[in-house]
PDB file of N, CA and C in Angstrom:
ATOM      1  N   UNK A   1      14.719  -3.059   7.054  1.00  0.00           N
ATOM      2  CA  UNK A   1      14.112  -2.695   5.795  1.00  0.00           C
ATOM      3  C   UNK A   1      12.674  -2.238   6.061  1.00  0.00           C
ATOM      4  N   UNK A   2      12.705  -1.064   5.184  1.00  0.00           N
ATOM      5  CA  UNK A   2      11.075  -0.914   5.467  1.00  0.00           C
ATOM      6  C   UNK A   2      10.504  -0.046   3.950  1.00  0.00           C
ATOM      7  N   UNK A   3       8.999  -0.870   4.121  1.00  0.00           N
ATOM      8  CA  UNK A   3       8.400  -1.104   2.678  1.00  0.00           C
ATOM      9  C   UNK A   3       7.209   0.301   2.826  1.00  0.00           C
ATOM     10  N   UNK A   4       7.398   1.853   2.654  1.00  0.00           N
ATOM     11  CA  UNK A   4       6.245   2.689   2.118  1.00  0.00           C
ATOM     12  C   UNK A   4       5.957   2.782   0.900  1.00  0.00           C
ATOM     13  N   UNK A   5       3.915   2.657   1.307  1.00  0.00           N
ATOM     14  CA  UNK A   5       3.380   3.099  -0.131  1.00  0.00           C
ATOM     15  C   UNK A   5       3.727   4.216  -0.246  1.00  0.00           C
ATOM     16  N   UNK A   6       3.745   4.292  -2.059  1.00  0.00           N
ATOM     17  CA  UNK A   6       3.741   5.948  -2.468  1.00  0.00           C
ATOM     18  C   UNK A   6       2.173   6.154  -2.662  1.00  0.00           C
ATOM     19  N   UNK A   7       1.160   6.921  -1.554  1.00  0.00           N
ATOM     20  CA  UNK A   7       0.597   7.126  -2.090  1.00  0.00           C
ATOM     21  C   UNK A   7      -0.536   7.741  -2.986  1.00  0.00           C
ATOM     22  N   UNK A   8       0.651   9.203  -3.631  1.00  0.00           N
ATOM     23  CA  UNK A   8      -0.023   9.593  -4.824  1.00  0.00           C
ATOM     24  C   UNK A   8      -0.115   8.922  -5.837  1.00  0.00           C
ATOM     25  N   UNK A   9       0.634   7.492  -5.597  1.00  0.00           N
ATOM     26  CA  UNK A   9       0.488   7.133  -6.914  1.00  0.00           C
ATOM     27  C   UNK A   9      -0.627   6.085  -7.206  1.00  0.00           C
ATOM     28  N   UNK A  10      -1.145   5.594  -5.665  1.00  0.00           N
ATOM     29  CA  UNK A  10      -2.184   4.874  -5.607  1.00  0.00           C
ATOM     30  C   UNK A  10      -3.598   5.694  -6.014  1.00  0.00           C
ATOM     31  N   UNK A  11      -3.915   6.954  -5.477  1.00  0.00           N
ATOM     32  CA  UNK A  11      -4.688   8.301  -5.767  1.00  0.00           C
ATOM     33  C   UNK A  11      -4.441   8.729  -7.089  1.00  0.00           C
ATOM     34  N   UNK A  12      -3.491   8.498  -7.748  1.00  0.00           N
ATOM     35  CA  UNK A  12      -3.740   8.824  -9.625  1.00  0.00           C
ATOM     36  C   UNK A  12      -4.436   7.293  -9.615  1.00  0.00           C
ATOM     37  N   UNK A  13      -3.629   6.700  -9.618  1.00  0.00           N
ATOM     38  CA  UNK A  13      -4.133   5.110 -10.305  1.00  0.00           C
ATOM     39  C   UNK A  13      -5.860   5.212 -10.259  1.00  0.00           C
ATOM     40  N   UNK A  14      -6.041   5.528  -8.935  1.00  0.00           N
ATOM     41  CA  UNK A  14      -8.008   5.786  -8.612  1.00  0.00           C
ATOM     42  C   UNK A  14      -8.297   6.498  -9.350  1.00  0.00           C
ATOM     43  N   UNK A  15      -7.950   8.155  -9.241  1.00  0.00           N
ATOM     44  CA  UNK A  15      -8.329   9.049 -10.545  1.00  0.00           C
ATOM     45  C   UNK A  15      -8.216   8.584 -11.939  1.00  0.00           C
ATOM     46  N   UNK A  16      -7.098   8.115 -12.450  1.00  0.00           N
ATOM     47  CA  UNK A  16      -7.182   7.499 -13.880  1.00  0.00           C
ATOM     48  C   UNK A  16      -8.499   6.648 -14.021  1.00  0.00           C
ATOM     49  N   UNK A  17      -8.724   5.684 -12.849  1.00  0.00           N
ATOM     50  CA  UNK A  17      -9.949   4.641 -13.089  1.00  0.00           C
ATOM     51  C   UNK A  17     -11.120   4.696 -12.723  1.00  0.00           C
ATOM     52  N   UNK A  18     -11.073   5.767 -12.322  1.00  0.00           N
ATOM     53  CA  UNK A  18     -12.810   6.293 -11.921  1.00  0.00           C
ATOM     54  C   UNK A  18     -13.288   5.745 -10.306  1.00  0.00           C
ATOM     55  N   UNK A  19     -12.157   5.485  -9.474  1.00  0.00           N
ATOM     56  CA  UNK A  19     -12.412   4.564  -8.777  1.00  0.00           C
ATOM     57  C   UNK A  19     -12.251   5.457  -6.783  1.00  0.00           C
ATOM     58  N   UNK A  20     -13.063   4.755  -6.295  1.00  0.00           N
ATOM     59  CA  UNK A  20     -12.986   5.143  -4.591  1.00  0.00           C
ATOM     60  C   UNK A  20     -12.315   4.205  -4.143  1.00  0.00           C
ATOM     61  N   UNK A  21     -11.377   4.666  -3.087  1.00  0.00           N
ATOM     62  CA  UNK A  21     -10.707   4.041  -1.998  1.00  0.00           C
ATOM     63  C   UNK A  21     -11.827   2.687  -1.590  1.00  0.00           C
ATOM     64  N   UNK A  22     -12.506   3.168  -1.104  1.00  0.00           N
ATOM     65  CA  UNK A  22     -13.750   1.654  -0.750  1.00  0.00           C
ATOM     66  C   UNK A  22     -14.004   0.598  -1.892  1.00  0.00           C
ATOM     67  N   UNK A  23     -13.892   1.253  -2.977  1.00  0.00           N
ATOM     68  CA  UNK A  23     -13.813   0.262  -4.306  1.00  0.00           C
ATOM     69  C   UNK A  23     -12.850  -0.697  -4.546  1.00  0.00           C
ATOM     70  N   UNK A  24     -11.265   0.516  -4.238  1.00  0.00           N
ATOM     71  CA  UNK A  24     -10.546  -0.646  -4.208  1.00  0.00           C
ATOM     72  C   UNK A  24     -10.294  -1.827  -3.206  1.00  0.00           C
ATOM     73  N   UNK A  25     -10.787  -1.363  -1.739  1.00  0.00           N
ATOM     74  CA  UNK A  25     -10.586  -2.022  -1.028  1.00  0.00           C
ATOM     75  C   UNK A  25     -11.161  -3.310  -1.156  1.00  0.00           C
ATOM     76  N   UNK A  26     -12.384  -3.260  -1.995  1.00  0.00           N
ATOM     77  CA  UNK A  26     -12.976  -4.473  -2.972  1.00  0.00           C
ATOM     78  C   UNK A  26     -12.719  -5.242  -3.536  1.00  0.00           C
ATOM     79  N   UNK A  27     -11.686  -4.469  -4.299  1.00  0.00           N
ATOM     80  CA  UNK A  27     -11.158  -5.402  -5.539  1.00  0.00           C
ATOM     81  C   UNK A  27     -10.083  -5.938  -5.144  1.00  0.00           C
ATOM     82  N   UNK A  28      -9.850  -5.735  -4.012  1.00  0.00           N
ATOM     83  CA  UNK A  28      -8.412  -6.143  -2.770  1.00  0.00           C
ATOM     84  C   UNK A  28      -8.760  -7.277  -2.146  1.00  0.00           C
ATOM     85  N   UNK A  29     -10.132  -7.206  -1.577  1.00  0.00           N
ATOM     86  CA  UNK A  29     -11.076  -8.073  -0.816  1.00  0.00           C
ATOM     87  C   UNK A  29      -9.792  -7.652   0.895  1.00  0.00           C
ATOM     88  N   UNK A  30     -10.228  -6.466   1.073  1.00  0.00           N
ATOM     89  CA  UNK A  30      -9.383  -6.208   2.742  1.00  0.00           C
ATOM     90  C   UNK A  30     -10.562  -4.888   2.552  1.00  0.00           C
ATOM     91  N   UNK A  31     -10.315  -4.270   3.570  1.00  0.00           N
ATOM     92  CA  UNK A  31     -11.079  -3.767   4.817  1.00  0.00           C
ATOM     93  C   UNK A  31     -10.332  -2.272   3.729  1.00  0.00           C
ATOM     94  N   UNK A  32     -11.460  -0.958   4.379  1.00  0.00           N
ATOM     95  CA  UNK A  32     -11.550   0.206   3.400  1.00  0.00           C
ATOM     96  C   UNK A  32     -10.367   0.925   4.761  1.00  0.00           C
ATOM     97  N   UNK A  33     -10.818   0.359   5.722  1.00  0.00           N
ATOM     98  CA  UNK A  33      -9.845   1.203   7.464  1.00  0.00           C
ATOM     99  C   UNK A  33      -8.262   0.312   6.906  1.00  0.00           C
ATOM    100  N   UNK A  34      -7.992  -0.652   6.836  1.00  0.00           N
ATOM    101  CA  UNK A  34      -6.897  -0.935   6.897  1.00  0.00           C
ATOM    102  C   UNK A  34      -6.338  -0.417   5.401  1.00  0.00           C
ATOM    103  N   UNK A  35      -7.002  -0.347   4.348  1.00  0.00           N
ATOM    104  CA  UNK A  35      -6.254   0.470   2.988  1.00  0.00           C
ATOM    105  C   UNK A  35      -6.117   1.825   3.876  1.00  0.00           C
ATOM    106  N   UNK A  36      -6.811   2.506   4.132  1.00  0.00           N
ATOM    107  CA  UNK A  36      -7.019   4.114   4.521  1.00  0.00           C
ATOM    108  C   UNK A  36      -5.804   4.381   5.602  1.00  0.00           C
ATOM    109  N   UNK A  37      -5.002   3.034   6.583  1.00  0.00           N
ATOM    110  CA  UNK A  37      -4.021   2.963   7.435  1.00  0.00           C
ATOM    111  C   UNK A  37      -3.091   3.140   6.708  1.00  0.00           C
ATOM    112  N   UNK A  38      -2.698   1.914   5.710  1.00  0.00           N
ATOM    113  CA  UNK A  38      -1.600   2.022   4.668  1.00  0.00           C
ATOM    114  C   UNK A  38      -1.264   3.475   3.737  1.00  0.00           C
ATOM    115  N   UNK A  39      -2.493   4.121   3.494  1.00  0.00           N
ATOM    116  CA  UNK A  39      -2.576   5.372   2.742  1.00  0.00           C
ATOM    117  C   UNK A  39      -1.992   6.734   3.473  1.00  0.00           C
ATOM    118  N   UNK A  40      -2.448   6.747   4.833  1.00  0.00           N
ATOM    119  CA  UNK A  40      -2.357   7.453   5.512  1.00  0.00           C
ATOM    120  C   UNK A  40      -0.424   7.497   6.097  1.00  0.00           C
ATOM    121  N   UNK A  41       0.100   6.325   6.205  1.00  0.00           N
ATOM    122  CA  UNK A  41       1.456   5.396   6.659  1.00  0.00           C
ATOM    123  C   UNK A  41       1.465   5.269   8.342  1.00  0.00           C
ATOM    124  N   UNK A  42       0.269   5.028   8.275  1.00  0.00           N
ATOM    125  CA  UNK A  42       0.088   4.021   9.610  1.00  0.00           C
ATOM    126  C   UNK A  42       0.404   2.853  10.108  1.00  0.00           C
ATOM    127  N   UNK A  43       0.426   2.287   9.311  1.00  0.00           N
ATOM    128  CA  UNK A  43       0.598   0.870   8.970  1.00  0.00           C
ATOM    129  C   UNK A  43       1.447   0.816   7.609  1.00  0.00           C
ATOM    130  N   UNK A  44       2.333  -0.331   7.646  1.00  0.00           N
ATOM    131  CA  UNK A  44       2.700  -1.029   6.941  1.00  0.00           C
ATOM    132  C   UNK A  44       1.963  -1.708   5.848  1.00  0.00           C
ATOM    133  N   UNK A  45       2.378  -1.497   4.414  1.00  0.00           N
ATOM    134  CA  UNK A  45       1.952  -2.427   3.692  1.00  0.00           C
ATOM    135  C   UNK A  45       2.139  -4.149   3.915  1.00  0.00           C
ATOM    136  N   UNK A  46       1.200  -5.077   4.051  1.00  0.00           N
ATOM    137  CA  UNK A  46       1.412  -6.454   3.858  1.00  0.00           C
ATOM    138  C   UNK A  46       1.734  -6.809   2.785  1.00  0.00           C
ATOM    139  N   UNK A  47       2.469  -8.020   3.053  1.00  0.00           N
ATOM    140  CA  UNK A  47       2.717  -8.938   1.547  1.00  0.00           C
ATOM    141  C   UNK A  47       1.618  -9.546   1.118  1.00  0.00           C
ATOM    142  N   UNK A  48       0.573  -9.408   1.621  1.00  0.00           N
ATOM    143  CA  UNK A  48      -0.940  -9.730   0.791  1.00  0.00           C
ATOM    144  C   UNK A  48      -1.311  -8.554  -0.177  1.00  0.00           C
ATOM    145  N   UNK A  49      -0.897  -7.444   0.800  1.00  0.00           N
ATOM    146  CA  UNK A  49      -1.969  -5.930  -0.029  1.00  0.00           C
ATOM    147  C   UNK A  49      -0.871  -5.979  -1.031  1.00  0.00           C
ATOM    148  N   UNK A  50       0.256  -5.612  -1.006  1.00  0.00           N
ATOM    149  CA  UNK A  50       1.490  -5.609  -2.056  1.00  0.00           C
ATOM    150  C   UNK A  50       1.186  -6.299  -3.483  1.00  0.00           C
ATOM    151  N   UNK A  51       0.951  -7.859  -3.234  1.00  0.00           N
ATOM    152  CA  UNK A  51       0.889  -8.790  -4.279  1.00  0.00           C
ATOM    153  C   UNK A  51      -0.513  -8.829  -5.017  1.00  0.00           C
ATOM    154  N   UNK A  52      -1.833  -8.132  -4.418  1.00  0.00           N
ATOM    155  CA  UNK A  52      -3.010  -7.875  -4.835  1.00  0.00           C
ATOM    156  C   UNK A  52      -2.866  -6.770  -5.474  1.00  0.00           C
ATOM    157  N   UNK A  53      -2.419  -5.848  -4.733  1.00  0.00           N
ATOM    158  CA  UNK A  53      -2.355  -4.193  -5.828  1.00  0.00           C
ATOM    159  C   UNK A  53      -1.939  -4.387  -6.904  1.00  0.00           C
ATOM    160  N   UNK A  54      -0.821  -4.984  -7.216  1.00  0.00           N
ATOM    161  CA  UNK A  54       0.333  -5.418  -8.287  1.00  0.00           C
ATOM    162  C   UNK A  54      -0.227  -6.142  -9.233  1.00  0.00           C
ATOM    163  N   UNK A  55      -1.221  -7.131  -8.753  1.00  0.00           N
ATOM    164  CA  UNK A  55      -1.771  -7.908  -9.843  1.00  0.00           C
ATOM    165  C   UNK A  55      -2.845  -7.500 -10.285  1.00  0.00           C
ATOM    166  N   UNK A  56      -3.685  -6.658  -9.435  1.00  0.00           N
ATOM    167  CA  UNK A  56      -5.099  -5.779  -9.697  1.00  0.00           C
ATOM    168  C   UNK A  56      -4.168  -4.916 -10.592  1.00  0.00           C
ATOM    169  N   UNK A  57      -3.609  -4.031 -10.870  1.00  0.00           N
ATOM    170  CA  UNK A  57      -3.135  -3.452 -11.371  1.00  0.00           C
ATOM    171  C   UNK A  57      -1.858  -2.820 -12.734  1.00  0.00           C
ATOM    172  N   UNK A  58      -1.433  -4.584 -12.807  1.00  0.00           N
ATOM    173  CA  UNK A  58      -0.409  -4.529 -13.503  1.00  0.00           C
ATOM    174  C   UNK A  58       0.765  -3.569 -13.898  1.00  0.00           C
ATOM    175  N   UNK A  59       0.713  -3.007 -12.545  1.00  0.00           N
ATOM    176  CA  UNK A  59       2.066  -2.174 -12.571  1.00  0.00           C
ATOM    177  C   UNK A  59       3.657  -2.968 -11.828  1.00  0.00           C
ATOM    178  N   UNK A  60       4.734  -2.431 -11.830  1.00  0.00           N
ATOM    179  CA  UNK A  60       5.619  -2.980 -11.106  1.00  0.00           C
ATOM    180  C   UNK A  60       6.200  -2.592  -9.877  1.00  0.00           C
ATOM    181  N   UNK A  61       6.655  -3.062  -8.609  1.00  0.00           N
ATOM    182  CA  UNK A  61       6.196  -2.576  -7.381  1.00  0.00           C
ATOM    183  C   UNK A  61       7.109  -1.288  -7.492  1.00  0.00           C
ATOM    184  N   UNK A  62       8.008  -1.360  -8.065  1.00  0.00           N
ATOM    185  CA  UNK A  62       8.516   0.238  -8.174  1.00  0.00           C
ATOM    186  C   UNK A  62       8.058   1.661  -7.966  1.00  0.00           C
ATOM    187  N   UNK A  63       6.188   1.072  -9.078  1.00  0.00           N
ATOM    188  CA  UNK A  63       5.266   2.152  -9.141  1.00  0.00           C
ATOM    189  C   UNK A  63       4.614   2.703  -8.103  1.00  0.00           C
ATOM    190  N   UNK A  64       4.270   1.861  -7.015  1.00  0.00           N
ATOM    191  CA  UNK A  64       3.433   1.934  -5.803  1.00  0.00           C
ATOM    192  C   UNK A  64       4.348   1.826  -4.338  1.00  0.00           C
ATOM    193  N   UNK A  65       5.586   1.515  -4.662  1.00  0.00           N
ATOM    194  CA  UNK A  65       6.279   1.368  -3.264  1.00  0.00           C
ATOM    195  C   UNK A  65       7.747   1.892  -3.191  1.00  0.00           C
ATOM    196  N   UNK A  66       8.240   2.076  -2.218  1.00  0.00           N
ATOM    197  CA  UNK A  66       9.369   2.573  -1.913  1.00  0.00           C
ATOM    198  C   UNK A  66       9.981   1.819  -0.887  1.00  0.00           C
ATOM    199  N   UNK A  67      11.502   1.157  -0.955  1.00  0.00           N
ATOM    200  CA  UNK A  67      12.048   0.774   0.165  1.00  0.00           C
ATOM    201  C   UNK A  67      12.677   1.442   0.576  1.00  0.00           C
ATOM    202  N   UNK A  68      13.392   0.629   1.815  1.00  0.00           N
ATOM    203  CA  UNK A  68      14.444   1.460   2.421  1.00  0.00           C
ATOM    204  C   UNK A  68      15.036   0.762   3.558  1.00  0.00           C
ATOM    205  N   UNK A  69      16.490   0.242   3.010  1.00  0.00           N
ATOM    206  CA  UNK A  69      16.832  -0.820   3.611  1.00  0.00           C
ATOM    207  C   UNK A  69      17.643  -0.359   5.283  1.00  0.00           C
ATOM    208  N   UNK A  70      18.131   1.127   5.084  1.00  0.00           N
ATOM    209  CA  UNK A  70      18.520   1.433   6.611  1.00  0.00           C
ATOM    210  C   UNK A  70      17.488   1.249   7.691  1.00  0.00           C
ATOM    211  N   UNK A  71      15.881   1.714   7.541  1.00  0.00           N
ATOM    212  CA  UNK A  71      14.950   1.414   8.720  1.00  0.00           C
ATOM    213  C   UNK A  71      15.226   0.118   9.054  1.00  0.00           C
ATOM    214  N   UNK A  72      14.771  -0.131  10.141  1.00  0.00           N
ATOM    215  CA  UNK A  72      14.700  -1.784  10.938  1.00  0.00           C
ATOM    216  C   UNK A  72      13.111  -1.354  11.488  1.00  0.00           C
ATOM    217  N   UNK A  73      12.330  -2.830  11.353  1.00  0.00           N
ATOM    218  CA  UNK A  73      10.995  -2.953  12.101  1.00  0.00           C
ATOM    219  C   UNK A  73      10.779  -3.732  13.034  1.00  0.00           C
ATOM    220  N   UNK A  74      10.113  -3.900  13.621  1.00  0.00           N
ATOM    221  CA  UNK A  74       9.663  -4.340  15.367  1.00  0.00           C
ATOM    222  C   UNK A  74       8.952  -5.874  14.513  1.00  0.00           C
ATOM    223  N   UNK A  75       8.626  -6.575  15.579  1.00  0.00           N
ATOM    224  CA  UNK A  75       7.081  -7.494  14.817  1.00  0.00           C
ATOM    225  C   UNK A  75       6.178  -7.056  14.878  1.00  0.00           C
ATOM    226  N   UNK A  76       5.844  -6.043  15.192  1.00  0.00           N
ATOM    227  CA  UNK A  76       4.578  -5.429  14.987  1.00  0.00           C
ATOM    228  C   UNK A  76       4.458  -4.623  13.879  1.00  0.00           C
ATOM    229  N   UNK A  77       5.083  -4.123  13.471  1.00  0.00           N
ATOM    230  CA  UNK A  77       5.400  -3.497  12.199  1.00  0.00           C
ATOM    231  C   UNK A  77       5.746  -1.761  12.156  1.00  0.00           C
ATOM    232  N   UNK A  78       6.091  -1.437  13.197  1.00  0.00           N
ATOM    233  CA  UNK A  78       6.499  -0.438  13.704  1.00  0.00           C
ATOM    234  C   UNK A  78       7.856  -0.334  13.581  1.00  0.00           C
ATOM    235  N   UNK A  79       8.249   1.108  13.470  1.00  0.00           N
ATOM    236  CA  UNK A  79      10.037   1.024  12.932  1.00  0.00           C
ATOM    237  C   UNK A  79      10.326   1.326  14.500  1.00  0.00           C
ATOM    238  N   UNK A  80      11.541   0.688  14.507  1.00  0.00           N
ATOM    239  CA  UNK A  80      12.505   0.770  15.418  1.00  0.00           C
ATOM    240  C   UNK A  80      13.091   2.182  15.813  1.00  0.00           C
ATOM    241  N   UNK A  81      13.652   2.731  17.262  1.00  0.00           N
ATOM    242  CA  UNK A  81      14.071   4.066  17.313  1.00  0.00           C
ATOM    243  C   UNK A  81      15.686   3.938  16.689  1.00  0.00           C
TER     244      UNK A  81
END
Protein backbone atom coordinates (compact mmCIF):
# COMPACT_ATOMS: atom_id res chain seq x y z
CA UNK A 1 0.00 0.00 0.00
CA UNK A 2 1.13 3.29 -0.66
CA UNK A 3 -0.19 6.66 0.70
CA UNK A 4 0.42 9.99 -2.11
CA UNK A 5 -0.31 13.49 -1.31
CA UNK A 6 -2.45 15.16 -3.83
CA UNK A 7 -0.67 18.03 -3.98
CA UNK A 8 -2.74 20.56 -5.78
CA UNK A 9 -4.94 20.20 -3.38
CA UNK A 10 -2.67 21.10 -0.56
CA UNK A 11 -1.57 24.43 -2.96
CA UNK A 12 -5.42 25.47 -3.30
CA UNK A 13 -6.00 24.84 0.40
CA UNK A 14 -2.74 27.58 0.80
CA UNK A 15 -4.20 29.79 -1.93
CA UNK A 16 -7.75 29.73 -0.45
CA UNK A 17 -5.93 30.74 3.03
CA UNK A 18 -3.55 33.19 2.25
CA UNK A 19 -0.98 30.92 3.38
CA UNK A 20 3.05 29.80 2.53
CA UNK A 21 4.31 26.40 2.53
CA UNK A 22 6.69 27.60 5.61
CA UNK A 23 3.48 28.71 7.35
CA UNK A 24 2.08 25.63 7.15
CA UNK A 25 4.89 23.83 8.08
CA UNK A 26 4.11 25.83 11.38
CA UNK A 27 0.97 25.10 11.97
CA UNK A 28 2.20 21.36 11.46
CA UNK A 29 5.05 22.10 13.90
CA UNK A 30 7.56 19.78 11.19
CA UNK A 31 10.27 21.14 9.19
CA UNK A 32 9.37 23.49 5.78
CA UNK A 33 12.29 20.65 3.82
CA UNK A 34 10.38 17.70 4.95
CA UNK A 35 6.66 19.32 3.88
CA UNK A 36 8.51 20.54 0.52
CA UNK A 37 9.74 16.39 0.30
CA UNK A 38 6.16 15.23 0.73
CA UNK A 39 5.00 18.01 -1.88
CA UNK A 40 7.46 17.34 -4.23
CA UNK A 41 6.71 12.96 -3.65
CA UNK A 42 9.91 12.37 -2.27
CA UNK A 43 8.98 11.15 0.61
CA UNK A 44 6.16 9.62 1.96
CA UNK A 45 3.53 11.17 3.89
CA UNK A 46 3.76 10.19 7.83
CA UNK A 47 1.01 9.25 10.02
CA UNK A 48 1.93 12.36 12.02
CA UNK A 49 1.80 14.86 8.88
CA UNK A 50 -1.54 12.95 7.70
CA UNK A 51 -3.39 13.33 11.15
CA UNK A 52 -2.12 17.14 11.60
CA UNK A 53 -3.15 18.27 8.05
CA UNK A 54 -6.59 16.66 8.63
CA UNK A 55 -7.15 18.25 11.82
CA UNK A 56 -5.46 21.69 10.87
CA UNK A 57 -7.74 21.56 8.25
CA UNK A 58 -10.90 19.83 8.64
CA UNK A 59 -11.07 18.16 5.52
CA UNK A 60 -11.37 14.28 4.97
CA UNK A 61 -8.27 12.33 3.97
CA UNK A 62 -9.90 11.68 0.67
CA UNK A 63 -9.25 15.47 0.03
CA UNK A 64 -5.46 15.49 0.43
CA UNK A 65 -4.47 11.83 -0.25
CA UNK A 66 -4.58 9.07 -2.53
CA UNK A 67 -3.99 5.32 -1.94
CA UNK A 68 -3.00 2.58 -3.62
CA UNK A 69 -3.09 -0.70 -2.38
CA UNK A 70 -1.06 -2.64 -5.39
CA UNK A 71 2.41 -0.57 -4.47
CA UNK A 72 4.38 -2.40 -1.65
CA UNK A 73 7.02 -0.19 0.50
CA UNK A 74 10.48 -0.95 1.85
CA UNK A 75 11.01 0.38 5.70
CA UNK A 76 12.35 3.10 4.55
CA UNK A 77 9.57 4.26 2.79
CA UNK A 78 10.55 3.73 -0.61
CA UNK A 79 8.35 1.60 -3.03
CA UNK A 80 9.46 -1.62 -3.87
CA UNK A 81 10.60 -2.63 -7.69
Amino acid sequence: MSIEVKAEKVREYLRENGLKLKELAKALEMSNAYISLIMHRKRKPSSRFIARLLSLTGKPFEHFFDVDFAKKQNREGGEEQ
